[in-house]
PDB file of N, CA and C in Angstrom:
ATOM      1  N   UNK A   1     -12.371 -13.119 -35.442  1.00  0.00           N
ATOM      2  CA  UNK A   1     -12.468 -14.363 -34.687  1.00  0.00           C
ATOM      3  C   UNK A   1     -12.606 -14.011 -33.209  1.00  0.00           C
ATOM      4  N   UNK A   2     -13.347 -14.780 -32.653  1.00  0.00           N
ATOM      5  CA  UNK A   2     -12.983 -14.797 -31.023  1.00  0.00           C
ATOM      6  C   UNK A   2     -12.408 -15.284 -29.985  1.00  0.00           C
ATOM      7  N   UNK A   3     -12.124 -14.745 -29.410  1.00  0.00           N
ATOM      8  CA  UNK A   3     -10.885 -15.067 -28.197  1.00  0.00           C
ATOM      9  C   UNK A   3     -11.246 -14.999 -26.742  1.00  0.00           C
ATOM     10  N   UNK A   4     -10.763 -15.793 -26.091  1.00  0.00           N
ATOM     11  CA  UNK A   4     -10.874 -15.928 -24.847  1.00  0.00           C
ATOM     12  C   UNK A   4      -9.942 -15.555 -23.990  1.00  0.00           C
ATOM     13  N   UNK A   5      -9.740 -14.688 -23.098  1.00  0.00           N
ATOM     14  CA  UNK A   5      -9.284 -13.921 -22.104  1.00  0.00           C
ATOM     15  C   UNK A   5      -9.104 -14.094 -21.153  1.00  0.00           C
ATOM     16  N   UNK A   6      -8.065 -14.546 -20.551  1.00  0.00           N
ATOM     17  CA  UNK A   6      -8.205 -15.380 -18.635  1.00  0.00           C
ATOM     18  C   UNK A   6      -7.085 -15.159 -17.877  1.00  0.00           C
ATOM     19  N   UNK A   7      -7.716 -13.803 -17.307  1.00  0.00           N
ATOM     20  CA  UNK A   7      -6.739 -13.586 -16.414  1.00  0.00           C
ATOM     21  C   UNK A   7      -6.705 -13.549 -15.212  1.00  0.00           C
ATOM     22  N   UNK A   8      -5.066 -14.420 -14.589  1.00  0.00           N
ATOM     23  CA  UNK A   8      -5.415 -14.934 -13.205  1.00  0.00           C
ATOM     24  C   UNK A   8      -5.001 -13.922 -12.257  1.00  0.00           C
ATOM     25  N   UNK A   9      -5.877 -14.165 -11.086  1.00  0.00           N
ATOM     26  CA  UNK A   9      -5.423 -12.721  -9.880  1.00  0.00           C
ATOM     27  C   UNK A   9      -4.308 -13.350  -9.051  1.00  0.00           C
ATOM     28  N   UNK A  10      -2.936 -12.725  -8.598  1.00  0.00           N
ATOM     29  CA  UNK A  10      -1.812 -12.794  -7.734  1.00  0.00           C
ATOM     30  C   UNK A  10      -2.835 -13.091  -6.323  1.00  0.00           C
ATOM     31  N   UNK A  11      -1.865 -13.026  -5.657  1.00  0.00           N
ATOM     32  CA  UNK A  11      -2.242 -12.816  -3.991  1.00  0.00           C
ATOM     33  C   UNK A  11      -2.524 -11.705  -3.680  1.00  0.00           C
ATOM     34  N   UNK A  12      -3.437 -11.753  -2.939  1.00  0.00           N
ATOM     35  CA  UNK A  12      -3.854  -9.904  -1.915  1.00  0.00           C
ATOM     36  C   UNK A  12      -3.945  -9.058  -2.787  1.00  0.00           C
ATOM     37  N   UNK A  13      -4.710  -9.300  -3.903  1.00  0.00           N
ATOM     38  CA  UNK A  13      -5.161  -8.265  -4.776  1.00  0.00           C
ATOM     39  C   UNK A  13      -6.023  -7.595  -4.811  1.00  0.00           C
ATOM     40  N   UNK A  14      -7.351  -7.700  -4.255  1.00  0.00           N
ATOM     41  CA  UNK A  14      -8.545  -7.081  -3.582  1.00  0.00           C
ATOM     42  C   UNK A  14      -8.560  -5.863  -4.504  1.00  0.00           C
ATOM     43  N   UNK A  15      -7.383  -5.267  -3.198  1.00  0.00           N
ATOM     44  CA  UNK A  15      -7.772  -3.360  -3.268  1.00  0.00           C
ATOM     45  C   UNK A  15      -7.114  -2.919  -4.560  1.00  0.00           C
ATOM     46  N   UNK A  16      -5.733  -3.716  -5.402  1.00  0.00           N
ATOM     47  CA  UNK A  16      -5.635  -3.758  -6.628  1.00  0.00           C
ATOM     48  C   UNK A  16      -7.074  -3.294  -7.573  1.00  0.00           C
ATOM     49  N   UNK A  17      -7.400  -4.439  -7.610  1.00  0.00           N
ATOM     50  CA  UNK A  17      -8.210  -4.781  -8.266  1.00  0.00           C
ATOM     51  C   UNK A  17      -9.164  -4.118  -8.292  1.00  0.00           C
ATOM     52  N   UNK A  18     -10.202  -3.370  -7.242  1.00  0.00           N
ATOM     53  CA  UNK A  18     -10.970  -2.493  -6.836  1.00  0.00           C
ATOM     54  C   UNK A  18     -10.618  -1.033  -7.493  1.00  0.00           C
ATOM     55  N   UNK A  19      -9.282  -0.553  -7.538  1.00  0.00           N
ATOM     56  CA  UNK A  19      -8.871   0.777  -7.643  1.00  0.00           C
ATOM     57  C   UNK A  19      -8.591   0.712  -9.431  1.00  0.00           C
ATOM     58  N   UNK A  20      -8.522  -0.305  -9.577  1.00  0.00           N
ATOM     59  CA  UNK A  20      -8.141  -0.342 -11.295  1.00  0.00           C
ATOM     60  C   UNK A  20      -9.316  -0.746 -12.015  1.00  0.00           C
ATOM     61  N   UNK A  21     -10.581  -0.864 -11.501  1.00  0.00           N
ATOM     62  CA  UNK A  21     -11.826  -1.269 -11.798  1.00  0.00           C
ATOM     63  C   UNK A  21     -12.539  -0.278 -13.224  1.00  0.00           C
ATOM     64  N   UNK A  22     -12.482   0.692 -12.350  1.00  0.00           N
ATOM     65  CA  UNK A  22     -13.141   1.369 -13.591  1.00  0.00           C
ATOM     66  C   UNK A  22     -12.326   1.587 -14.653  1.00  0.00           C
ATOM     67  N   UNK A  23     -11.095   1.939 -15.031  1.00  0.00           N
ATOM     68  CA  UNK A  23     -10.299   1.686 -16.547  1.00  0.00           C
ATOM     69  C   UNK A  23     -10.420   0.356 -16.759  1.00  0.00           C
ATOM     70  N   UNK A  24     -10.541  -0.863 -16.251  1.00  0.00           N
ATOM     71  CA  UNK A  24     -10.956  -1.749 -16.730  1.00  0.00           C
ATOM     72  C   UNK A  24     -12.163  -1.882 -17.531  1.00  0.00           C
ATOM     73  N   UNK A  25     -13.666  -1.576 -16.727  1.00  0.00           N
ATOM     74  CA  UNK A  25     -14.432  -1.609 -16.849  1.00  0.00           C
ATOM     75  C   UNK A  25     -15.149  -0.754 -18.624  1.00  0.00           C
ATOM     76  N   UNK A  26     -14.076   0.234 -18.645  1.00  0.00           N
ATOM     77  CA  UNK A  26     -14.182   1.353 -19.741  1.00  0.00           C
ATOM     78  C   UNK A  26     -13.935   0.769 -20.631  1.00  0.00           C
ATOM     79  N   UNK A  27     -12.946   0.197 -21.123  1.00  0.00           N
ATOM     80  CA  UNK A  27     -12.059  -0.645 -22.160  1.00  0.00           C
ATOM     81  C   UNK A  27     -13.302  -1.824 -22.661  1.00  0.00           C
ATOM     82  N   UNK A  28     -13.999  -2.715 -21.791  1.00  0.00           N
ATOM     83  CA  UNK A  28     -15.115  -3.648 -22.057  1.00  0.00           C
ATOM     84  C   UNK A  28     -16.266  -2.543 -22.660  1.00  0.00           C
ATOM     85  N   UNK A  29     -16.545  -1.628 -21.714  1.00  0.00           N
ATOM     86  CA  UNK A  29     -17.593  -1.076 -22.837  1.00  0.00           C
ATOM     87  C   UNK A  29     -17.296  -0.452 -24.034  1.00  0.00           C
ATOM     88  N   UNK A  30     -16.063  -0.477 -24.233  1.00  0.00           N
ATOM     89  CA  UNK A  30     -15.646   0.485 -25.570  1.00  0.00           C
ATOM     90  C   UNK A  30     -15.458  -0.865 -26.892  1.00  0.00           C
ATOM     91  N   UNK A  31     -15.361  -2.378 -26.198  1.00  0.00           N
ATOM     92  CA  UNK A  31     -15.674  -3.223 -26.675  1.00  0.00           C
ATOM     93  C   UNK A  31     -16.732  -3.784 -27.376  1.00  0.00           C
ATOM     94  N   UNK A  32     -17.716  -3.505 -26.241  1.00  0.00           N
ATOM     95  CA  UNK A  32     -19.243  -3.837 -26.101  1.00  0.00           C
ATOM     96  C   UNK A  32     -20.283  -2.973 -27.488  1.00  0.00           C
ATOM     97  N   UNK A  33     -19.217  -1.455 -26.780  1.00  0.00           N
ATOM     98  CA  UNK A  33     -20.310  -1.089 -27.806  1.00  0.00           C
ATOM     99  C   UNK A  33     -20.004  -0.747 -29.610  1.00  0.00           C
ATOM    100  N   UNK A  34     -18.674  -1.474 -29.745  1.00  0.00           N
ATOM    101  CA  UNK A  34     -18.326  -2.024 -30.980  1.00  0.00           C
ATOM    102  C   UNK A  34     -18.662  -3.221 -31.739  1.00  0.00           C
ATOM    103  N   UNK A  35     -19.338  -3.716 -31.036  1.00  0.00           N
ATOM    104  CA  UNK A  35     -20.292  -4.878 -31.521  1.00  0.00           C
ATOM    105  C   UNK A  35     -19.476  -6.102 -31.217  1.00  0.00           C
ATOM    106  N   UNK A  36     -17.931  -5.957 -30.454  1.00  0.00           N
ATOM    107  CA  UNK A  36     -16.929  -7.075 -30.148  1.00  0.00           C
ATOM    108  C   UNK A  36     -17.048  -7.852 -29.036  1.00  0.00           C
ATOM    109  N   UNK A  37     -17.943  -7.463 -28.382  1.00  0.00           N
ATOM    110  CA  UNK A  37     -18.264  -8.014 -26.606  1.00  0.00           C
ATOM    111  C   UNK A  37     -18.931  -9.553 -26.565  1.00  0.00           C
ATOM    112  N   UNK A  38     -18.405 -10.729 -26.415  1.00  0.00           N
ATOM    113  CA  UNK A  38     -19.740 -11.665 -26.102  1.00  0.00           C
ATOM    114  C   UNK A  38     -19.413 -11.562 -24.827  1.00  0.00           C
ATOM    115  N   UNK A  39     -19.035 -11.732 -23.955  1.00  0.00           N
ATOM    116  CA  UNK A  39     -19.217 -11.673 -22.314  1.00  0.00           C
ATOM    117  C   UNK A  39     -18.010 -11.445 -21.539  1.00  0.00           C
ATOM    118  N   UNK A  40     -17.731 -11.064 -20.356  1.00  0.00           N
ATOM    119  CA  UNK A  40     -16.574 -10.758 -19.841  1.00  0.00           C
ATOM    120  C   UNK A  40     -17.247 -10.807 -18.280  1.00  0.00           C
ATOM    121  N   UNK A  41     -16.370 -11.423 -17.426  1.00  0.00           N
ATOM    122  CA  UNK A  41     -16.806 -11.250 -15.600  1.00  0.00           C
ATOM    123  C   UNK A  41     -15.426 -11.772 -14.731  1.00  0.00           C
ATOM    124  N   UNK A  42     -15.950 -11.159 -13.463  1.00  0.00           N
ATOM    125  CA  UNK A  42     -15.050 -12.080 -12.714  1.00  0.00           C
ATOM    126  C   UNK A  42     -15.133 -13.515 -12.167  1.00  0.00           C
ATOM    127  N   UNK A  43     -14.098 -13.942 -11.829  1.00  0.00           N
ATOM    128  CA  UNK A  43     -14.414 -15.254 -11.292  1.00  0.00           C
ATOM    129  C   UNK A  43     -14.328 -15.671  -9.581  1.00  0.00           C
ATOM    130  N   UNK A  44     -15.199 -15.929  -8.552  1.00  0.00           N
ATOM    131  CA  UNK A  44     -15.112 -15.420  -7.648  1.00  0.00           C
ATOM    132  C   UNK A  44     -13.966 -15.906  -6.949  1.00  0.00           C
ATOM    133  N   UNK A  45     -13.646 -16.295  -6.013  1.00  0.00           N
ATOM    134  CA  UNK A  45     -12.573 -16.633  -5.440  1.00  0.00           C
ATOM    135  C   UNK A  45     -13.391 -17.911  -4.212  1.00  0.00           C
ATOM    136  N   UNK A  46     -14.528 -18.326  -4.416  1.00  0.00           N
ATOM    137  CA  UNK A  46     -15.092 -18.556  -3.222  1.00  0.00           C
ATOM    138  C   UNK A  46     -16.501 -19.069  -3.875  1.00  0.00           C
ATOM    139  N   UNK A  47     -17.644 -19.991  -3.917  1.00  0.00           N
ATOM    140  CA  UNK A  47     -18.481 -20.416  -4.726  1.00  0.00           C
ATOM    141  C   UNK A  47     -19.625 -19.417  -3.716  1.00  0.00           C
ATOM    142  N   UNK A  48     -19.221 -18.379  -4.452  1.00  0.00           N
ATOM    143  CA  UNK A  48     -20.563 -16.997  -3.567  1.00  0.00           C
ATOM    144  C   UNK A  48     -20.681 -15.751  -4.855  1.00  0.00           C
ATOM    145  N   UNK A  49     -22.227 -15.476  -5.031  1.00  0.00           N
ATOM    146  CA  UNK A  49     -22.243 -14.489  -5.922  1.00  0.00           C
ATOM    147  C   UNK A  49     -21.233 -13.313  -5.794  1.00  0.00           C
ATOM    148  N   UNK A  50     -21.605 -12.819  -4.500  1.00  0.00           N
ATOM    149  CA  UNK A  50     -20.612 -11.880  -3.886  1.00  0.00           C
ATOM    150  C   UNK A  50     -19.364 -12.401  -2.693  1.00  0.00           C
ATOM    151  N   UNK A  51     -17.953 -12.384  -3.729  1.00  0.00           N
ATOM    152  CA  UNK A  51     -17.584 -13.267  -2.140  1.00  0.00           C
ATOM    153  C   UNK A  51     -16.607 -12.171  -1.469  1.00  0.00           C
ATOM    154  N   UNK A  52     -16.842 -11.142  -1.128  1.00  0.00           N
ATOM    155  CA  UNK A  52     -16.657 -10.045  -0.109  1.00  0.00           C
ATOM    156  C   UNK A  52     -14.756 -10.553  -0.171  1.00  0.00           C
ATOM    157  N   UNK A  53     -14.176 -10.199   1.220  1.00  0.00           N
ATOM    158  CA  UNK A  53     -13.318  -9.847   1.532  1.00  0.00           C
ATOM    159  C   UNK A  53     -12.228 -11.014   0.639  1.00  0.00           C
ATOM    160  N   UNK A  54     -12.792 -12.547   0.643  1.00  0.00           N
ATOM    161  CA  UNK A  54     -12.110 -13.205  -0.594  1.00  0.00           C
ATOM    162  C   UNK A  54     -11.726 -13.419  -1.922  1.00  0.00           C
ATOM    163  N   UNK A  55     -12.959 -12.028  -2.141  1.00  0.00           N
ATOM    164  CA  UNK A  55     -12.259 -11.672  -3.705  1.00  0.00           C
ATOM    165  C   UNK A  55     -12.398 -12.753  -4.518  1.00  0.00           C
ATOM    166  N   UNK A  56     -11.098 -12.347  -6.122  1.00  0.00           N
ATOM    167  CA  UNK A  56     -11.848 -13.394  -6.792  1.00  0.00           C
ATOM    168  C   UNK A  56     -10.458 -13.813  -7.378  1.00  0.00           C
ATOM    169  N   UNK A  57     -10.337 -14.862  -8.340  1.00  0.00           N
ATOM    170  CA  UNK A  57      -9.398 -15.841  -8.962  1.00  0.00           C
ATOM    171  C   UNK A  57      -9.017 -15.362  -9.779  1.00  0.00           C
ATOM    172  N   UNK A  58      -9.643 -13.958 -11.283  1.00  0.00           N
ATOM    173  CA  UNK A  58      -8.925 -13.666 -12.312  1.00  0.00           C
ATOM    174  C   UNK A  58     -10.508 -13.513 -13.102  1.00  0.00           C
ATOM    175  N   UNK A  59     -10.809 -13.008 -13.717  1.00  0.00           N
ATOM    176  CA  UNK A  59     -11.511 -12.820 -15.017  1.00  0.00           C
ATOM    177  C   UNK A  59     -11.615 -13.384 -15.886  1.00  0.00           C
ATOM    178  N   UNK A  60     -12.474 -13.493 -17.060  1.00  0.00           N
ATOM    179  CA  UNK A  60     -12.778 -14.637 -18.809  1.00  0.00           C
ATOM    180  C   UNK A  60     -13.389 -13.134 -19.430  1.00  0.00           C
ATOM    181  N   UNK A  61     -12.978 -12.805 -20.307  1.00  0.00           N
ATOM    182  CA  UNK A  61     -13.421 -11.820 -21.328  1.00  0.00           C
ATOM    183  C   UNK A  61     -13.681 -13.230 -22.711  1.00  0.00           C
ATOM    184  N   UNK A  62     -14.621 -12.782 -23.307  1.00  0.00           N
ATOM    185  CA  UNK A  62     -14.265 -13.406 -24.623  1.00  0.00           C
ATOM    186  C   UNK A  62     -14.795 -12.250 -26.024  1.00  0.00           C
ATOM    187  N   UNK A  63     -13.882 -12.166 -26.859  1.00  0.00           N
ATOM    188  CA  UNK A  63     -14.461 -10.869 -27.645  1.00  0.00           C
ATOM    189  C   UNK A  63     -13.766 -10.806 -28.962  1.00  0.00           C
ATOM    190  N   UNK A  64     -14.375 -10.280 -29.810  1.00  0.00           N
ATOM    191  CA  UNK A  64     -13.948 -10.361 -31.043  1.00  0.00           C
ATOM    192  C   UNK A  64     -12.212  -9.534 -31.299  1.00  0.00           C
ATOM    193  N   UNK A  65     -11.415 -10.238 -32.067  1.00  0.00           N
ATOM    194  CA  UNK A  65     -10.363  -9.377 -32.545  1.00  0.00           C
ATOM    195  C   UNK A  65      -9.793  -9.994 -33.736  1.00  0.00           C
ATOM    196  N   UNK A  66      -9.123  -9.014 -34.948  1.00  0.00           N
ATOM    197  CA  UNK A  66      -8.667  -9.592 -36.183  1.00  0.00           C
ATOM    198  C   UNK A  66      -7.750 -10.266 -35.818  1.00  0.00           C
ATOM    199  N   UNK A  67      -6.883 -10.538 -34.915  1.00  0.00           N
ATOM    200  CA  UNK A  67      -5.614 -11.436 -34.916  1.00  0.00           C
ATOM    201  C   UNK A  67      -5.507 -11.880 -33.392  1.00  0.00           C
ATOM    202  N   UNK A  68      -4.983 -13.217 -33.395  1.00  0.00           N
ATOM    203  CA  UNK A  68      -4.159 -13.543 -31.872  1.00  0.00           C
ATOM    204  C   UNK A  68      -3.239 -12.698 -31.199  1.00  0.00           C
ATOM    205  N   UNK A  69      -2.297 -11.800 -32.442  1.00  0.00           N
ATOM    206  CA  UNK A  69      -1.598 -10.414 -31.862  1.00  0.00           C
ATOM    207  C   UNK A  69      -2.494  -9.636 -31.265  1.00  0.00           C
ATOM    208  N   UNK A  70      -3.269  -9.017 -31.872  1.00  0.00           N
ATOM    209  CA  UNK A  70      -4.091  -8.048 -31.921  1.00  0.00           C
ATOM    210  C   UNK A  70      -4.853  -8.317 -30.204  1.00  0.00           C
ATOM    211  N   UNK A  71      -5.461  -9.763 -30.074  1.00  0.00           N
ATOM    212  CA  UNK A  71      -6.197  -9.936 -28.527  1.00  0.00           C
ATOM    213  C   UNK A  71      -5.048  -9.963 -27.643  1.00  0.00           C
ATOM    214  N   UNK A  72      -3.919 -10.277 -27.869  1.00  0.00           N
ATOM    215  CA  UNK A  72      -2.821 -10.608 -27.164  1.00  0.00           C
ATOM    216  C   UNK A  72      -2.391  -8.862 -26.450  1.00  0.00           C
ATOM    217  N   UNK A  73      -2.113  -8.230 -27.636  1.00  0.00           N
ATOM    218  CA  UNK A  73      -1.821  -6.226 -27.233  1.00  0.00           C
ATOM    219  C   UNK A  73      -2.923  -5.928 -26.416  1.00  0.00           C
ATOM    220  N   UNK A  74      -4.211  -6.512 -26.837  1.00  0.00           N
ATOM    221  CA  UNK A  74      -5.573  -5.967 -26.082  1.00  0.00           C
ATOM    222  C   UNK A  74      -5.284  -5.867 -24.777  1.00  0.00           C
ATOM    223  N   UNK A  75      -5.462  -7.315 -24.552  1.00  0.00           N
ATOM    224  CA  UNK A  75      -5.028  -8.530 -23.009  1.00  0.00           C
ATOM    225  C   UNK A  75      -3.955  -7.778 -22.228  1.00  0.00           C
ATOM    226  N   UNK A  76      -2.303  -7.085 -23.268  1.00  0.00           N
ATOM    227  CA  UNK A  76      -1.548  -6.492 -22.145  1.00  0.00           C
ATOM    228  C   UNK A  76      -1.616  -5.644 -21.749  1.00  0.00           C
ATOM    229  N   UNK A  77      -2.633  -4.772 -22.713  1.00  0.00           N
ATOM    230  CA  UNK A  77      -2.835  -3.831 -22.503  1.00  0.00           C
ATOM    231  C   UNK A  77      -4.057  -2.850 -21.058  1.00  0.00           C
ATOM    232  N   UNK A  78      -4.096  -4.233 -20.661  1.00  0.00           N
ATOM    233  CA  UNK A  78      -5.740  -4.371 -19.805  1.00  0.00           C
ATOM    234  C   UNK A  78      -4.875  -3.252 -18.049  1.00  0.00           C
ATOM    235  N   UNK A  79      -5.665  -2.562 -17.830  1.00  0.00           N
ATOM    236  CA  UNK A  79      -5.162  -1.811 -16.639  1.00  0.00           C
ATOM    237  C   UNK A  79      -5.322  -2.768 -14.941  1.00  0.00           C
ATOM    238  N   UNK A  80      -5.946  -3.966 -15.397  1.00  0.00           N
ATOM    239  CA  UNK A  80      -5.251  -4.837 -14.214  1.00  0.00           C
ATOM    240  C   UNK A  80      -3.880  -5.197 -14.308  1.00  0.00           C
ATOM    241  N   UNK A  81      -3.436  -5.370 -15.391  1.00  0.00           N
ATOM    242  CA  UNK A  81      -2.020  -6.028 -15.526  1.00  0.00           C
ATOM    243  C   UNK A  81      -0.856  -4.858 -15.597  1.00  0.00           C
ATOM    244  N   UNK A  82      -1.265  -3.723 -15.702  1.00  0.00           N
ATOM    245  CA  UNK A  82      -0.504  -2.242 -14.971  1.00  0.00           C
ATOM    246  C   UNK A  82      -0.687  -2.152 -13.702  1.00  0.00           C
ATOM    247  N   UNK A  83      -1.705  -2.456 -13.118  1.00  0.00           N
ATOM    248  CA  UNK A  83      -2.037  -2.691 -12.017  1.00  0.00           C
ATOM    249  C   UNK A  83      -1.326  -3.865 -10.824  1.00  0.00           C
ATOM    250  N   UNK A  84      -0.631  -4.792 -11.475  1.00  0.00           N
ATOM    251  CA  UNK A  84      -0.351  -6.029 -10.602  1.00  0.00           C
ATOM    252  C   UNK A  84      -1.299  -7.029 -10.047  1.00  0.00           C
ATOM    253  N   UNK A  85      -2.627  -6.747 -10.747  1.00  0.00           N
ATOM    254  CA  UNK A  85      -4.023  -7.552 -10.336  1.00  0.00           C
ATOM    255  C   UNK A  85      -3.350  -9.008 -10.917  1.00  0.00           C
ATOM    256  N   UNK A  86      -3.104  -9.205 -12.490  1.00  0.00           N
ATOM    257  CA  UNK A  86      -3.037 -10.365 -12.636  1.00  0.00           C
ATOM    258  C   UNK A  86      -1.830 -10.777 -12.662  1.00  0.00           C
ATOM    259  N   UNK A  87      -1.391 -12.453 -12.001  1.00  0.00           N
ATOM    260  CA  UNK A  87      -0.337 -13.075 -11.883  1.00  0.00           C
ATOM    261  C   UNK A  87      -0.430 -13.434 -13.677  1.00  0.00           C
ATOM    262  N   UNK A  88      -0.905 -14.133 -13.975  1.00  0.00           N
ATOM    263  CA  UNK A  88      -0.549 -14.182 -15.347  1.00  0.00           C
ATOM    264  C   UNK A  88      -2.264 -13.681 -16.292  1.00  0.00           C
ATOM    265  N   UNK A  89      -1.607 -14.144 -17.750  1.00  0.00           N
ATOM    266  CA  UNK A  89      -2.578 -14.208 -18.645  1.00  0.00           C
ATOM    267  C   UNK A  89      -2.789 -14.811 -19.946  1.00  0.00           C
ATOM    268  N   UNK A  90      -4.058 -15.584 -20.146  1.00  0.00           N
ATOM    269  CA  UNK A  90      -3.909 -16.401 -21.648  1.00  0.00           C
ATOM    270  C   UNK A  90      -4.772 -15.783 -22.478  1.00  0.00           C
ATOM    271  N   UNK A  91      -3.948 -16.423 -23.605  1.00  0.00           N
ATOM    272  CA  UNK A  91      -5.629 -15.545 -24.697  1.00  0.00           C
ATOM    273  C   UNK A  91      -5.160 -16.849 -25.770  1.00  0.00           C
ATOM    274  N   UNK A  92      -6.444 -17.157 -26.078  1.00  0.00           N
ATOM    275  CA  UNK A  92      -6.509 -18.426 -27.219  1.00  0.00           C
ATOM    276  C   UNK A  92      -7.837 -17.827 -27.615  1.00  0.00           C
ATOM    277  N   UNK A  93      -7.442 -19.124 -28.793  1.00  0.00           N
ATOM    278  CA  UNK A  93      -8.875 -18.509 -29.820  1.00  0.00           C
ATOM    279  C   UNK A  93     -10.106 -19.749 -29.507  1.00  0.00           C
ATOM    280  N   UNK A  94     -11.196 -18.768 -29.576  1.00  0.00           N
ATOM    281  CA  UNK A  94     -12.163 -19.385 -29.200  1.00  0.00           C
ATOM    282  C   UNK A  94     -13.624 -19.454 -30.113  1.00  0.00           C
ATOM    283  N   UNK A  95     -13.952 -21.081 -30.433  1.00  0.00           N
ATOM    284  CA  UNK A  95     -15.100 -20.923 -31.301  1.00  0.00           C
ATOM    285  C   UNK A  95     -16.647 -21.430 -30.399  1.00  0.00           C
ATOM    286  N   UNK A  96     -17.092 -20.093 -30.426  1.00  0.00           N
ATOM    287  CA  UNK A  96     -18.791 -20.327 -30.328  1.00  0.00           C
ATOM    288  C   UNK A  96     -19.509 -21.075 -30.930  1.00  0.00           C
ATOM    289  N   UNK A  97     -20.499 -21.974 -30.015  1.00  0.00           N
ATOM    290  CA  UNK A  97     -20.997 -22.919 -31.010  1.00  0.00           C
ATOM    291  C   UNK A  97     -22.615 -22.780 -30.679  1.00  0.00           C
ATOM    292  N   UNK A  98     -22.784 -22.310 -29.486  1.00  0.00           N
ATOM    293  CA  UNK A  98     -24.339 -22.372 -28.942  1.00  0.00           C
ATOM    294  C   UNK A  98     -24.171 -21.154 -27.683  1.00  0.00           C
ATOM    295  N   UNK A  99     -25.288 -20.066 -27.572  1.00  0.00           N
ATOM    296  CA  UNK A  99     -26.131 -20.329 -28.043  1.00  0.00           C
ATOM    297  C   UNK A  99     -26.325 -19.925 -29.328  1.00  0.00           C
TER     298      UNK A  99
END
């Protein structure tokens, strides 16, 4: 089933967030290229493709996993949230309908 992933960024997380990027980034492609990936990004902090020094609000992963446990271990397992990037995090299940 799939799940949706939303995790929100604390305050003054920037350089957090920046330095924990790539173990993040690793974990999605190890997703991706398990055939579990439908999309994952950040969310900006600011209505700008790039919004520089304002950073962004938290992330949406959405991706396949056998159980709500299972996305839930994923989710704590995420190296922003070792990191202190995210103030919190949800994971619910999510059904695709289009495209």
């Amino acid at each position: 089933m799939w799940y949706a992933i939303e995790g929100y960024d604390g305050t003054d997380v920037l350089a957090r967030r920046q330095a924990a990027r790539p173990q993040h980034l690793a974990r999605l492609h190890a997703l991706r290229d398990e055939g579990r990936l439908l999309l994952a990004g950040p969310c900006p902090a600011i209505d700008a493709e790039d919004p520089g020094p304002a950073g962004f609000s938290g992330s949406l992963v959405v991706a396949e996993f056998a159980s709500l446990e299972e996305a839930r271990a994923w989710a704590d397992a995420d190296p922003y949230c070792a990191a202190g990037v995210y103030a919190r995090v949800e994971v619910r299940p999510f059904r695709k309908v289009l495209p």
